[in-house]
Protein backbone atom coordinates (compact mmCIF):
# COMPACT_ATOMS: atom_id res chain seq x y z
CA UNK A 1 2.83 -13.73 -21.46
CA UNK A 2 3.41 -14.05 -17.76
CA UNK A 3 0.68 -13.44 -14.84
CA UNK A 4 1.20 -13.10 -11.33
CA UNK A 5 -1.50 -12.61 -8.57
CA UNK A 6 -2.79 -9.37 -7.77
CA UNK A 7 -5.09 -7.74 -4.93
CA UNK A 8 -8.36 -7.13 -5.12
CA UNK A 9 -10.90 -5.48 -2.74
CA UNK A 10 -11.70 -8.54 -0.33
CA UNK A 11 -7.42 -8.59 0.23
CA UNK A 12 -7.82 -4.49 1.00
CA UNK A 13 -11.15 -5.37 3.19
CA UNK A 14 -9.33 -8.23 4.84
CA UNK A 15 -5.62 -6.89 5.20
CA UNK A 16 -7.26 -3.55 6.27
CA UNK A 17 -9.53 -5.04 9.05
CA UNK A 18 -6.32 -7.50 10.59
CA UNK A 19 -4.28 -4.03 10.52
CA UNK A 20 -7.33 -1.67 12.33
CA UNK A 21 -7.61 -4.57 15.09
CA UNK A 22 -4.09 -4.85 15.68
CA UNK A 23 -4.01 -1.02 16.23
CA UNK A 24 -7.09 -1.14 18.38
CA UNK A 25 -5.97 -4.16 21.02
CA UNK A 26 -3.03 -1.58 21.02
CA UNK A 27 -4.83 1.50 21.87
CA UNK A 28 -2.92 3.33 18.75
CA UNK A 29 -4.78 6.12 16.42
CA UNK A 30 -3.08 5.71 13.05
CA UNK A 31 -4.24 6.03 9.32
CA UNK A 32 -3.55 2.48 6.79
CA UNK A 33 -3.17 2.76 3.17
CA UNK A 34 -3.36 0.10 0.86
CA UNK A 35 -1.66 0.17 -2.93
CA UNK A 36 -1.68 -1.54 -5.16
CA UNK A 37 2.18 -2.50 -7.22
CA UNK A 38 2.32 0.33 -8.87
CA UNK A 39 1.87 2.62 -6.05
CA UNK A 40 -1.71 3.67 -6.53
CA UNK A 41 -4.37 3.91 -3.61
CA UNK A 42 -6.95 1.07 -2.50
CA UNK A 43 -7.74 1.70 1.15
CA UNK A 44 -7.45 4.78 3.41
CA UNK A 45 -8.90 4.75 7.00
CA UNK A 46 -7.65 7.44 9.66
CA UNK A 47 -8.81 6.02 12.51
CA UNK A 48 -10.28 8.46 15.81
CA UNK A 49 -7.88 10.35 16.77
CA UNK A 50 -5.27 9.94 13.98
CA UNK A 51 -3.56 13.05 13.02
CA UNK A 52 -4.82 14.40 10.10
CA UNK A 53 -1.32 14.49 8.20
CA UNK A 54 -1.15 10.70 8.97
CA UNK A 55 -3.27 10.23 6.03
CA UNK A 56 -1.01 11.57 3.77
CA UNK A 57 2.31 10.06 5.39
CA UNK A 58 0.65 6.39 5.26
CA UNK A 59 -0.22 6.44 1.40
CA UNK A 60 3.19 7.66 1.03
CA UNK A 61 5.04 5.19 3.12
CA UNK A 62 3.16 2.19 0.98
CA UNK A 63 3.52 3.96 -2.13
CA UNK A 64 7.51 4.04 -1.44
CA UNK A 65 7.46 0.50 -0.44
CA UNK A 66 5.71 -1.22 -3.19
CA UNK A 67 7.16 0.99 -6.02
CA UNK A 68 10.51 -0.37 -4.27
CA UNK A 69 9.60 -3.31 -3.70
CA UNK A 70 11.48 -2.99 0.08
CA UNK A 71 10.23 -1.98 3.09
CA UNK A 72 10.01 2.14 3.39
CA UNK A 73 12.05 2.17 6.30
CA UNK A 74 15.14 0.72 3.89
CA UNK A 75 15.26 3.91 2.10
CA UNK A 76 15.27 5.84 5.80
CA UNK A 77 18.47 3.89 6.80
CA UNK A 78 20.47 4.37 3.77
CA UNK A 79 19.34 8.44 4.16
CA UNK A 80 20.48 8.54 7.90
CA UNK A 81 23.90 6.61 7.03
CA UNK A 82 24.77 9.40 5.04
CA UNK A 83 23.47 8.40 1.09
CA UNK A 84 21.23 11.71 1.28
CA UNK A 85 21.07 11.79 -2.49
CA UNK A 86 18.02 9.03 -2.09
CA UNK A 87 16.16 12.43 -0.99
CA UNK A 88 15.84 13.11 -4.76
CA UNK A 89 14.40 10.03 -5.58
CA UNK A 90 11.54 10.55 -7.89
CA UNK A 91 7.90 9.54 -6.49
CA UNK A 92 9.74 7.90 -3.15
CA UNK A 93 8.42 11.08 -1.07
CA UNK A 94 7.97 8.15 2.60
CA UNK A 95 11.09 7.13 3.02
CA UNK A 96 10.19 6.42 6.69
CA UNK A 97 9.62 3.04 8.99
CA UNK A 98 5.82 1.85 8.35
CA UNK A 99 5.71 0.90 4.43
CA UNK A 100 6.11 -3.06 3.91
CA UNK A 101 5.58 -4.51 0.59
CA UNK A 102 3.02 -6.92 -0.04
CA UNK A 103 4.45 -10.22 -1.45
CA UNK A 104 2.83 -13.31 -2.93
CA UNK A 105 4.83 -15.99 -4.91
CA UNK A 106 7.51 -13.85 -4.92
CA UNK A 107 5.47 -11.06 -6.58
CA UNK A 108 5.21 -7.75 -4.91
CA UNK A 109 1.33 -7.12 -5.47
CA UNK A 110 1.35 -3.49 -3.36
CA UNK A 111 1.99 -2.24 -0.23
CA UNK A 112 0.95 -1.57 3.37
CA UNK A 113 1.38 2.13 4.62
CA UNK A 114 1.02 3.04 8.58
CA UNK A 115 0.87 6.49 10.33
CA UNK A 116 0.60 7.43 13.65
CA UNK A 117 2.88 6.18 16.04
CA UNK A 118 6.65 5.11 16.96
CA UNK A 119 7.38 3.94 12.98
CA UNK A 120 8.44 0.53 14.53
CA UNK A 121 4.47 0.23 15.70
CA UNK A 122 3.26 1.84 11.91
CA UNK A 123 5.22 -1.78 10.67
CA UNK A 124 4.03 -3.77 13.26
CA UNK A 125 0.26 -2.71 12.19
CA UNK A 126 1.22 -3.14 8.32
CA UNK A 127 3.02 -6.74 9.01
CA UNK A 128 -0.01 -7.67 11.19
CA UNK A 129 -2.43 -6.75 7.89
CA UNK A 130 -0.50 -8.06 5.73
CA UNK A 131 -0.04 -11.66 7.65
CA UNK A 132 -4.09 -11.71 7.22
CA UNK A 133 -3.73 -12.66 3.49
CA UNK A 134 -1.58 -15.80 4.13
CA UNK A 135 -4.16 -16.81 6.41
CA UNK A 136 -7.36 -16.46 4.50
C-alpha cells in the first residue's frame, strides 16, 4: 500500500497564521481557505474588512487547485485564451488567480485559497502560507 504525508491542524494553524501576517504587513482584507487533497475545508478566516463573498471565492479557488493539482489561476488562462469549455468543468467552480496547491514530496496534500485583492496578491498570501510548512 503506498502513504504519502498529509496535513493536519498544526500545518492549517501554521500555514494560516504565515498567510494572515503576510496580508496584514500588507494592509490587505482577504478571506484564506485551507483544503485538504480532496478539496474539502480545514481553515476559513475572513479577515476585517474582507468582503463577505471572499469567503466563498477563497474555498473555491483552493478547492480548484488541489482537486487539480495546479495552481487555480492555470484553469483562468486556458479560459481567457479561448478553451471556454473548462467552464463546465465539474466541481472546478474558482478558476481564478489565488488557489496554489500544497505540495510535499511530490504529493499534493491540499490547497491554499485567497480572496480579496488583485488575484496576483490572493497568490502571493497563499505562496507566503504555504512557504511556512517548509520552514517549520
Amino acid at each position: 500500500m503506498n502513504t504519502k504525508p498529509a496535513l493536519d491542524v498544526a500545518d492549517a494553524r501554521s500555514i494560516a497564521a504565515a498567510a494572515e501576517a503576510e496580508a496584514l504587513r500588507n494592509h490587505w482584507a482577504v478571506s484564506i481557505a485551507i483544503v485538504d487533497d480532496g478539496g474539502q475545508l480545514l481553515w476559513l478566516q475572513r479577515l476585517d474588512g474582507a468582503a463577505p463573498i471572499s469567503a466563498q471565492i477563497c474555498e473555491a479557488k483552493a478547492r480548484t487547485a488541489a482537486l487539480g493539482r495546479r495552481e487555480s489561476r492555470i484553469y483562468e488562462e486556458m479560459i481567457n485564451g479561448g478553451r471556454t469549455a473548462f467552464l463546465s468543468a465539474p466541481a472546478l467552480d474558482g478558476m481564478l488567480e489565488g488557489g496554489v496547491p500544497i505540495l510535499v514530496d511530490g504529493h499534493c496534500v491540499g490547497a491554499v485559497g485567497v480572496s480579496g485583492v488583485k488575484s496576483t496578491q490572493d497568490a502571493q498570501i497563499a505562496r507566503a502560507g504555504i512557504a511556512a510548512l517548509s520552514a517549520r
